[in-house]
Protein backbone atom coordinates (compact mmCIF):
# COMPACT_ATOMS: atom_id res chain seq x y z
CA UNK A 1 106.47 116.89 93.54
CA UNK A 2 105.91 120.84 92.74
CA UNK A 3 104.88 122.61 89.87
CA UNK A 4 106.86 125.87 88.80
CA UNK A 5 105.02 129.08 89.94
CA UNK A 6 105.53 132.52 88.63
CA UNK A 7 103.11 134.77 90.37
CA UNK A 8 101.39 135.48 93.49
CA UNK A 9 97.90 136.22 94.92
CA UNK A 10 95.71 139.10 95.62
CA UNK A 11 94.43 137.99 99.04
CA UNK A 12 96.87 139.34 100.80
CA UNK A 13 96.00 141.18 104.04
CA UNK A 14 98.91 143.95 105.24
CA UNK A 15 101.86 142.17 106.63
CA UNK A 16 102.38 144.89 109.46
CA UNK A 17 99.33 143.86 111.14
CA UNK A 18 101.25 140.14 111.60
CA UNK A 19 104.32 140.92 113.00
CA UNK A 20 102.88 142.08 116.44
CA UNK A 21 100.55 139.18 116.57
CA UNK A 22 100.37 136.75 119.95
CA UNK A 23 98.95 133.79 119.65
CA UNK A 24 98.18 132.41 123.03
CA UNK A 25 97.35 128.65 123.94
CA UNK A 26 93.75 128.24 123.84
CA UNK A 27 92.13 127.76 127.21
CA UNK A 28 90.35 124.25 125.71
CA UNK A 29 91.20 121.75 124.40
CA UNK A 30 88.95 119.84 121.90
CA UNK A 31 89.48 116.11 121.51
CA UNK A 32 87.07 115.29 118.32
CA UNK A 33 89.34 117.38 115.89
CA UNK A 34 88.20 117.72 112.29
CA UNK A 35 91.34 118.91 110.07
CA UNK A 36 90.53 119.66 106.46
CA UNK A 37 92.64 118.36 103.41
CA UNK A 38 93.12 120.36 100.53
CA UNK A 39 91.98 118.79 96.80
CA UNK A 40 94.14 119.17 93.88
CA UNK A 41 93.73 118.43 90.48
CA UNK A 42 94.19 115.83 88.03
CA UNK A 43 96.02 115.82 84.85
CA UNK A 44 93.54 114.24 82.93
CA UNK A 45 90.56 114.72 84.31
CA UNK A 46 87.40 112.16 83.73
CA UNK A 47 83.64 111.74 85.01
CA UNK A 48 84.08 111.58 88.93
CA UNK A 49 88.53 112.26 87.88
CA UNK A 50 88.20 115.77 88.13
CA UNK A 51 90.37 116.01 91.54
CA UNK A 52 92.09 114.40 94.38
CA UNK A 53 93.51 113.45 97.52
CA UNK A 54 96.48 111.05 98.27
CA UNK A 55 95.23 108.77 100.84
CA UNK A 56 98.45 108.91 103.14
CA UNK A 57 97.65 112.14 104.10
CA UNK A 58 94.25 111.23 105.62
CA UNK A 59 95.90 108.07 107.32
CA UNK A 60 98.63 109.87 108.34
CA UNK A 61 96.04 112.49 110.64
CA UNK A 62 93.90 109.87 111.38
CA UNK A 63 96.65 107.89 113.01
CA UNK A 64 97.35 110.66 115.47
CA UNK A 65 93.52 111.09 116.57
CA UNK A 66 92.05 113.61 113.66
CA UNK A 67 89.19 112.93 111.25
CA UNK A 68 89.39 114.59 107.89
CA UNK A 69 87.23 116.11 105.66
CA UNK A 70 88.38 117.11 102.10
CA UNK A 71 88.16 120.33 101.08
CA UNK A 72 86.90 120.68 97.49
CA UNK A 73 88.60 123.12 94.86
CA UNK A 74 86.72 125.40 92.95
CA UNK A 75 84.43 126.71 95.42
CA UNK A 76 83.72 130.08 96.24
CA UNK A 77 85.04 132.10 98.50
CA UNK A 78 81.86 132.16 100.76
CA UNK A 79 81.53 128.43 100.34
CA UNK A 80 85.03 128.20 101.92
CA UNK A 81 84.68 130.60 104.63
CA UNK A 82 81.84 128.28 106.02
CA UNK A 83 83.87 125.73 105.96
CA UNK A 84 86.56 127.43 107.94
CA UNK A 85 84.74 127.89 110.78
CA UNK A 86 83.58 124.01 111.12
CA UNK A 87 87.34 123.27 110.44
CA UNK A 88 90.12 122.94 113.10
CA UNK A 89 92.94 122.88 111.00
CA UNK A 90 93.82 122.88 107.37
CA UNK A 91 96.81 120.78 105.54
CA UNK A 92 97.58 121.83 102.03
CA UNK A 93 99.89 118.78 100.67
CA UNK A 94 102.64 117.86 98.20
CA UNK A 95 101.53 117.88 94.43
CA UNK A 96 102.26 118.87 91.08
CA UNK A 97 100.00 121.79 90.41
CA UNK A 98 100.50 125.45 89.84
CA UNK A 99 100.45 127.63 92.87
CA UNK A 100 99.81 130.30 91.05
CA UNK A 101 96.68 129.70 89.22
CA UNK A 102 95.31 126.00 89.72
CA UNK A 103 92.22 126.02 92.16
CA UNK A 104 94.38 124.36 94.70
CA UNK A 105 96.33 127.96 94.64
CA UNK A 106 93.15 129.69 95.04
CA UNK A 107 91.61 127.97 97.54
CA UNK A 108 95.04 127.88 99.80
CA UNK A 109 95.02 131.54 99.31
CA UNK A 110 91.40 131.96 101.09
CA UNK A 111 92.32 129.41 104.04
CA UNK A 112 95.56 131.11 104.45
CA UNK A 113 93.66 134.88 104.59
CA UNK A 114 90.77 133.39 106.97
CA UNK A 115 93.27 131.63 109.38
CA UNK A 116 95.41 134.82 109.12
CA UNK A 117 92.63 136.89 110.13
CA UNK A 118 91.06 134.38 113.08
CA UNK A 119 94.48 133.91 114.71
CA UNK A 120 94.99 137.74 114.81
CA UNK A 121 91.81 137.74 117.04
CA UNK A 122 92.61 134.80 118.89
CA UNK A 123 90.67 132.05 117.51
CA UNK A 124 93.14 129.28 117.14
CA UNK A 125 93.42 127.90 113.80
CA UNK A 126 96.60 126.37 112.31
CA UNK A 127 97.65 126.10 108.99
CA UNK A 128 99.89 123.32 107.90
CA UNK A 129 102.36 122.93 104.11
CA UNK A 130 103.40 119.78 102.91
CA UNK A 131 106.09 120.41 100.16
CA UNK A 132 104.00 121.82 97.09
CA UNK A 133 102.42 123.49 100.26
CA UNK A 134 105.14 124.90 102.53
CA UNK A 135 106.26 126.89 98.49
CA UNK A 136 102.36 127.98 98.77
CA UNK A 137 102.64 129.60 102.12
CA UNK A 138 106.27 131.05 101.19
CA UNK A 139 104.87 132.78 98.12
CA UNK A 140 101.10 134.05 100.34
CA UNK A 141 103.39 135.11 102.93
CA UNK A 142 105.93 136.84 100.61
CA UNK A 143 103.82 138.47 97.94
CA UNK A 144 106.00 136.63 94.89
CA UNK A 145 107.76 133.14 93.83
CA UNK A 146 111.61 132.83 95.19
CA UNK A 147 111.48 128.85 93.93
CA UNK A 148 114.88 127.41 92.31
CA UNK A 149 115.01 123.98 90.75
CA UNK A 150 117.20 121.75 93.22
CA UNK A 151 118.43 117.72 92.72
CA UNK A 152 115.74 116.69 95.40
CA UNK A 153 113.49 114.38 93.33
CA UNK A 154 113.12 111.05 95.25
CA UNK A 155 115.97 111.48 97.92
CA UNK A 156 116.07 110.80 101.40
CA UNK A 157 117.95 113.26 103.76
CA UNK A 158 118.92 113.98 107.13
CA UNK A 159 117.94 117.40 108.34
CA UNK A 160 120.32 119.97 109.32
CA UNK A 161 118.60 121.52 111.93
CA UNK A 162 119.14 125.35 112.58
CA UNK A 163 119.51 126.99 115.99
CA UNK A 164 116.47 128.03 116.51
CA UNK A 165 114.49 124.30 116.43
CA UNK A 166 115.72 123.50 119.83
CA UNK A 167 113.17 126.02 120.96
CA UNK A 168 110.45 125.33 118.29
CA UNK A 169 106.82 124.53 118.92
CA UNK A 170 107.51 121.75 115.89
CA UNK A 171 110.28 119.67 117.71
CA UNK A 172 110.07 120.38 121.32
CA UNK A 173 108.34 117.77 122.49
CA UNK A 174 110.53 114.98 120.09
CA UNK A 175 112.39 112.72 122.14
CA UNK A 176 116.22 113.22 121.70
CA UNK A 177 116.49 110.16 120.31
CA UNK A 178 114.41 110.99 117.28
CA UNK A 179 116.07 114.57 116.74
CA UNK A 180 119.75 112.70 116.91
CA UNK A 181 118.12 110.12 113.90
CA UNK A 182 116.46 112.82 112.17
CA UNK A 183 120.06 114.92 111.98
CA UNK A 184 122.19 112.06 111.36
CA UNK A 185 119.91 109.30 109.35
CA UNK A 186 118.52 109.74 106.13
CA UNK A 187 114.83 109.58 107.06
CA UNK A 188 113.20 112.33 105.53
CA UNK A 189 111.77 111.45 102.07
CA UNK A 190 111.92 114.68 99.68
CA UNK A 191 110.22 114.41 96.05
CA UNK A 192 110.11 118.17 95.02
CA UNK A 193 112.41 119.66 91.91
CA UNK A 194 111.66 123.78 93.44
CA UNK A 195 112.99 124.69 96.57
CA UNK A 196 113.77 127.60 97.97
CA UNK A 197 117.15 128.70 98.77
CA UNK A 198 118.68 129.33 102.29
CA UNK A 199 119.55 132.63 100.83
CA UNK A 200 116.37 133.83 99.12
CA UNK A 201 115.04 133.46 101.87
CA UNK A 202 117.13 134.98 104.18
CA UNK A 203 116.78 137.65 101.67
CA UNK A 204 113.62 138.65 101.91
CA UNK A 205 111.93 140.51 105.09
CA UNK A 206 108.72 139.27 104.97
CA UNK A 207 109.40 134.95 104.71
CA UNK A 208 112.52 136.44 107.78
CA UNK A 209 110.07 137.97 109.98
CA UNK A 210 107.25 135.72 109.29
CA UNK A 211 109.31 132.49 109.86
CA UNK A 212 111.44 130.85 112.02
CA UNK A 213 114.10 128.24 109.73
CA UNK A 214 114.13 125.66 111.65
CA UNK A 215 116.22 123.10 109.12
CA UNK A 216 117.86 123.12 105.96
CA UNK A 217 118.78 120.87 103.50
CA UNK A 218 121.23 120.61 100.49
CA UNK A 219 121.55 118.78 97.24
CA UNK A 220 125.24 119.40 96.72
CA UNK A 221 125.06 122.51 95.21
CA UNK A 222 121.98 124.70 96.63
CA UNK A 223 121.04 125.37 100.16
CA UNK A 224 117.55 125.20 100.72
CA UNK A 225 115.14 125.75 103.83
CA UNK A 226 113.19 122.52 104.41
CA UNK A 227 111.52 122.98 108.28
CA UNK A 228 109.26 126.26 109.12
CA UNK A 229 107.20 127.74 111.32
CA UNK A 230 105.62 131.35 111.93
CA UNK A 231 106.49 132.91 114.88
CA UNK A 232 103.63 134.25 116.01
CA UNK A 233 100.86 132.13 114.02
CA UNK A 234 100.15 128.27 114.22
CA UNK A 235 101.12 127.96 110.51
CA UNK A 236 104.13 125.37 109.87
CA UNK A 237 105.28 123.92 106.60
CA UNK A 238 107.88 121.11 105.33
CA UNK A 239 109.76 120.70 102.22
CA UNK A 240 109.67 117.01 102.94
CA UNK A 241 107.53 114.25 103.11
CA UNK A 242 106.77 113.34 107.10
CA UNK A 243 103.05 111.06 105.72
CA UNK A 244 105.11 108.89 103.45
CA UNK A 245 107.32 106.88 105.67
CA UNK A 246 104.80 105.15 107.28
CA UNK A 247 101.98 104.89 104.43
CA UNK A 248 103.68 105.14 100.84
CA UNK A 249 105.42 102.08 99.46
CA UNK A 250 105.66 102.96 95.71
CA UNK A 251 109.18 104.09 95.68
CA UNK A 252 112.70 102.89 96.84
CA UNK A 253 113.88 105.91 98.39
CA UNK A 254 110.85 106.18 101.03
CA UNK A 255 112.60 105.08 104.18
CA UNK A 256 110.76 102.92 106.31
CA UNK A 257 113.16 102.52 109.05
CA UNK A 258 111.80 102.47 112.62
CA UNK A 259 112.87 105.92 113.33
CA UNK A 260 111.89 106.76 109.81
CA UNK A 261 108.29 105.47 111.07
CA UNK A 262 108.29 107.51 114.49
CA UNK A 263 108.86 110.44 112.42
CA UNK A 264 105.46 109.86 110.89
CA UNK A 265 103.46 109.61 114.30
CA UNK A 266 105.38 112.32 116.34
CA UNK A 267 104.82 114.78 113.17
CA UNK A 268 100.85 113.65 113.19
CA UNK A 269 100.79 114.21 116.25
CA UNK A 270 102.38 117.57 116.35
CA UNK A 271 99.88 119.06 114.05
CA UNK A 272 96.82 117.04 115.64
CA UNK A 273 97.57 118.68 119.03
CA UNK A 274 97.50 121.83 117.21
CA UNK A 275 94.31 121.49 115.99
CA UNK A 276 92.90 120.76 119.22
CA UNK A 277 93.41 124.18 120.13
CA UNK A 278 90.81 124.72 117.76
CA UNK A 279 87.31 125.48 118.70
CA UNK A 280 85.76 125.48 116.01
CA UNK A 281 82.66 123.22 115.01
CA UNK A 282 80.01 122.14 112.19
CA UNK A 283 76.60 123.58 113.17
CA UNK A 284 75.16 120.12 113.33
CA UNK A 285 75.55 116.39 113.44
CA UNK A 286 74.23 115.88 109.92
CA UNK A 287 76.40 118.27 108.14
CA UNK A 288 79.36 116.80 109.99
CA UNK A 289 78.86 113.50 109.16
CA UNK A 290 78.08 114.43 105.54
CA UNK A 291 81.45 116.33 105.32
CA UNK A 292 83.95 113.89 106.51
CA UNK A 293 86.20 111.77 103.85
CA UNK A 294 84.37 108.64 105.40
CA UNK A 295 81.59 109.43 102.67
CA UNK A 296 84.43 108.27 99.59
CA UNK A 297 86.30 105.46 98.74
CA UNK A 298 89.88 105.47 97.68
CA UNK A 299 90.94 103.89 95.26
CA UNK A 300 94.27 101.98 94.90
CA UNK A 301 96.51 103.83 92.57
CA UNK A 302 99.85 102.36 93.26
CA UNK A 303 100.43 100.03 90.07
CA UNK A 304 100.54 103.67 88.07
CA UNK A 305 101.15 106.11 90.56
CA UNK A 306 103.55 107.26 93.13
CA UNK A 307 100.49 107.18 95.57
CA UNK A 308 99.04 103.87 97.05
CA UNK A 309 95.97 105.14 97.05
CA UNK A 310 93.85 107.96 95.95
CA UNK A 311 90.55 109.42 96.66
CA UNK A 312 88.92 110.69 93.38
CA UNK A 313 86.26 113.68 93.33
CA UNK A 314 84.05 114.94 90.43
């Protein structure tokens, strides 16, 4: 569920330098992908409480052949640009923090700059939003906040996919049985109360020429993009939930349907074949090993929570 924001970030690098950007396939492929999960905070924080990560979203990468390594807020920005380059991906999730100010914000904001910056010189690196998420990368890549509140807490929706997914990185691989049940079933779980609008976005030239819509969604009243990708960069977002179906339990609305739980896998997948692409590596064994979320233990949340589980970090 998101936060409202109000204001956007100074790490911006020039837009014009994006537009003519090629990314091409990388010439390797690396099969021992490490993808990086972004922390976010608590609302109450307490000794070892000061920040977390839902545990679905781990699962949910691990299930399609990635290990994970959290990525701590509150670093600096030299602390995260090491990081980057042992990374192979980065997913910033759903969650109920500011993206304008909470070290979840600031820390996106780095990631987003160093991947920007690596993919313009060809060193694959992709970049993925999960609700809360996909609204940061819309207001990095825009400069400013174009979220309105929409009726989208805990509903389940069919996606009304645009012209432009049938030749999408995202969904070209999905077999056609899965794209008829993702336009005509209600599979998608969506817990977010911002979204934004078909037509703010259409409305402004940097999210238009940045972006590729490739669905929408509608909660009787406002139309509001749900599906993205870049066109030239490996950076993707959803306004929906694709972890859930297959590892959340907590609520009705979380479809767990068997098309519902293909969704999960071919989405995993998706972004674990993207980060493949990725090269990059930690400069030894050791500081691999003492990176990776295998070092914590979650801790089952679900009695309180609309997570299963959590992992907790001080």
């Amino acid at each position: 569920m998101s936060h409202i924001c109000v204001a956007s970030f100074s790490f911006l690098i020039p837009l014009t330098l994006l537009y003519s950007a090629v990314i091409s396939d990388a010439q390797k492929l690396n099969n021992r992908p490490i993808i990086g999960v972004l922390a976010q905070e608590v609302y109450s924080p307490s000794p070892g409480k000061n920040s977390y990560i839902a545990a679905s979203y781990v699962k949910y990468l691990e299930s399609a052949g990635a290990r994970v390594v959290p990525v701590m807020i509150n670093r600096t920005e030299e602390e995260y640009t090491i990081l980057f380059k042992s990374l192979n991906g980065i997913l910033f999730p759903g969650g109920e923090v500011s993206i304008s100010s909470s070290g979840y914000a600031k820390a996106a904001a780095i990631f987003y700059k160093l991947a920007l910056e690596a993919n313009l010189k060809g060193d694959y690196f992709p970049v993925w939003g999960t609700c809360l998420g996909l609204e940061a990368l819309t207001v990095l890549t825009s400069g400013k906040s174009l979220l309105s509140p929409t009726n989208t807490t805990g509903v389940s929706l069919s996606l009304n996919f645009t012209e432009e997914s049938k030749d999408s990185r995202m969904f070209k691989d999905f077999p056609e049985d899965l794209m008829t049940s993702l336009a005509n079933e209600a599979i998608t779980e969506n817990s977010h109360q911002w979204s934004v609008t078909t037509e703010d976005f259409n409305g402004d030239e940097n999210l238009k020429k940045f972006y590729r819509v490739l669905s929408t969604n509608t909660d009787g009243q406002t139309e509001f993009v749900s599906t993205i990708e870049a066109y030239d960069f490996p950076i993707y977002g959803t306004q929906w939930h694709p972890e859930k179906n297959a590892f959340e339990w907590t609520k009705a609305n979380i479809p767990h349907s068997p098309a519902a739980i293909k969704t999960t896998f071919y989405m995993a997948q998706f972004l674990v074949n993207e980060a493949k692409k990725s090269l990059h590596k930690f400069p030894s064994r050791d500081e691999e090993l003492n990176a990776l979320i295998y070092n914590y233990q979650p801790t089952y949340t679900g009695w309180k929570s609309a997570f299963e589980q959590k992992y907790y970090f001080d």
